[in-house]
Protein backbone atom coordinates (compact mmCIF):
# COMPACT_ATOMS: atom_id res chain seq x y z
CA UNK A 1 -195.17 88.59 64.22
CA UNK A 2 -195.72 92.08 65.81
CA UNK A 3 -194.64 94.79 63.48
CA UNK A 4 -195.25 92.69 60.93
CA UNK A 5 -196.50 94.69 57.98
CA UNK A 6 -196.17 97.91 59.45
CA UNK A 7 -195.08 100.87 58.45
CA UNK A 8 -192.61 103.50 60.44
CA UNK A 9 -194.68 106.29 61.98
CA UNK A 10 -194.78 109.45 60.13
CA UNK A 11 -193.00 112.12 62.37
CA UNK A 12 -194.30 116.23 62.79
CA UNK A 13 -191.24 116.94 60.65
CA UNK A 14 -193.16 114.78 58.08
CA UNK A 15 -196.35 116.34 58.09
CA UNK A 16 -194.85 120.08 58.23
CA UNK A 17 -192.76 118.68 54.73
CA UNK A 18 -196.31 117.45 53.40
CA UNK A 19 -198.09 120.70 53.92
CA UNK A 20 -195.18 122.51 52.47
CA UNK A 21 -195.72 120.10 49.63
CA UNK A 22 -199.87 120.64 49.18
CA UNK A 23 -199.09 123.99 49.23
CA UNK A 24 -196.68 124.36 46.69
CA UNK A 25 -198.61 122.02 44.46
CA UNK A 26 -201.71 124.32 44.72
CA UNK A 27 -199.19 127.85 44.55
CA UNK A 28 -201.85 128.82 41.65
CA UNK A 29 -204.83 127.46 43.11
CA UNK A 30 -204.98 128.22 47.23
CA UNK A 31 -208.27 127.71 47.48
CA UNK A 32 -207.76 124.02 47.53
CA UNK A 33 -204.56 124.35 50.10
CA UNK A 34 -207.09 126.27 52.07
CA UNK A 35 -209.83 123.31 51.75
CA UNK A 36 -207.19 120.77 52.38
CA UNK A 37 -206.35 122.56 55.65
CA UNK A 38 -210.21 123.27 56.37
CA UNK A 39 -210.49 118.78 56.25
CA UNK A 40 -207.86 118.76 58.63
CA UNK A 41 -209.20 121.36 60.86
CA UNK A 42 -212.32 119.78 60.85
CA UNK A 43 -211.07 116.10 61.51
CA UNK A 44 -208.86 117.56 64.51
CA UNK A 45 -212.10 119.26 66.38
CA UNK A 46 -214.16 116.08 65.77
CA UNK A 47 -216.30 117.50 63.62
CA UNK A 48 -215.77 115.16 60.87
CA UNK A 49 -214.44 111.13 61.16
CA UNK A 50 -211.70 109.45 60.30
CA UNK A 51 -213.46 107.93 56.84
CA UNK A 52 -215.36 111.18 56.02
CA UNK A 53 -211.58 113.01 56.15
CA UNK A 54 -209.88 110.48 54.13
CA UNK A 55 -212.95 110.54 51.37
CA UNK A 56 -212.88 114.05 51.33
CA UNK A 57 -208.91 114.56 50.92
CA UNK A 58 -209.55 111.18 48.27
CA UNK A 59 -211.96 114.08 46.40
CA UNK A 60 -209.76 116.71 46.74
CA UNK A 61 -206.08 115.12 45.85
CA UNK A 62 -207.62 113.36 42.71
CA UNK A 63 -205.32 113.45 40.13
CA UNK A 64 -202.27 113.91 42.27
CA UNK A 65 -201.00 110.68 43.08
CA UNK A 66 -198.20 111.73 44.94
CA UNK A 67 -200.30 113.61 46.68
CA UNK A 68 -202.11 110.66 47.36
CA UNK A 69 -199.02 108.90 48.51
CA UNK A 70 -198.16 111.41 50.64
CA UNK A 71 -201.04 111.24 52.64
CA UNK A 72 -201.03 107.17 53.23
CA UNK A 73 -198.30 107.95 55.08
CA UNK A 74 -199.95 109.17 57.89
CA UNK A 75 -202.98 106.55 57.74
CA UNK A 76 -202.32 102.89 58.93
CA UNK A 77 -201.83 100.57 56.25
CA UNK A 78 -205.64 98.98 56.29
CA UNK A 79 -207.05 103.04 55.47
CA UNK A 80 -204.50 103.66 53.10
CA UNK A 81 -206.26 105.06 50.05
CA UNK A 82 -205.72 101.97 47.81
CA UNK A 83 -207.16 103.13 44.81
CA UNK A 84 -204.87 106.22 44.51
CA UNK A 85 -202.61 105.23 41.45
CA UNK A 86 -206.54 104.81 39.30
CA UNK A 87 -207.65 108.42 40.43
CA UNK A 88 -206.01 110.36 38.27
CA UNK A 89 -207.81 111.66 35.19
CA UNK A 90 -210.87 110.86 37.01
């Protein structure tokens, strides 16, 4: 069935929340708000794919799994960082 399995699509009211989220959860350590913005900067002028941004946010959110969450919102369900509930610690 169509739909089937999907997910609603993550609004621009979503992703300004999620920012506002990163960057309170980094408050005491903006370099890695600032990094997290620099992946998405990159990704949006091409200068980086689809799989190289979510690795690199993977790298960057490890340990914050709802973080993690966070961010599968905005990927379709088959890129969805799978393995984000075993990252943390790592």
């Amino acid at each position: 069935m169509a739909g089937e399995g999907s997910k609603s699509k993550a609004t621009i009211d979503d992703a300004y929340a999620y920012l506002r989220t990163v960057k309170s959860t980094f408050r005491n350590d903006g370099d890695k708000y600032e990094d997290f913005i620099a992946i998405m900067n990159n990704f949006k002028a091409r200068k980086i794919d689809r799989n190289a941004c979510i690795e690199e946010v993977k790298d960057l959110l490890k340990g914050h799994r709802d973080l993690i969450s966070g961010f599968n919102a905005f990927l379709p369900k088959c890129l969805e960082i799978a393995d984000w509930y075993n990252l943390e610690g790592r």
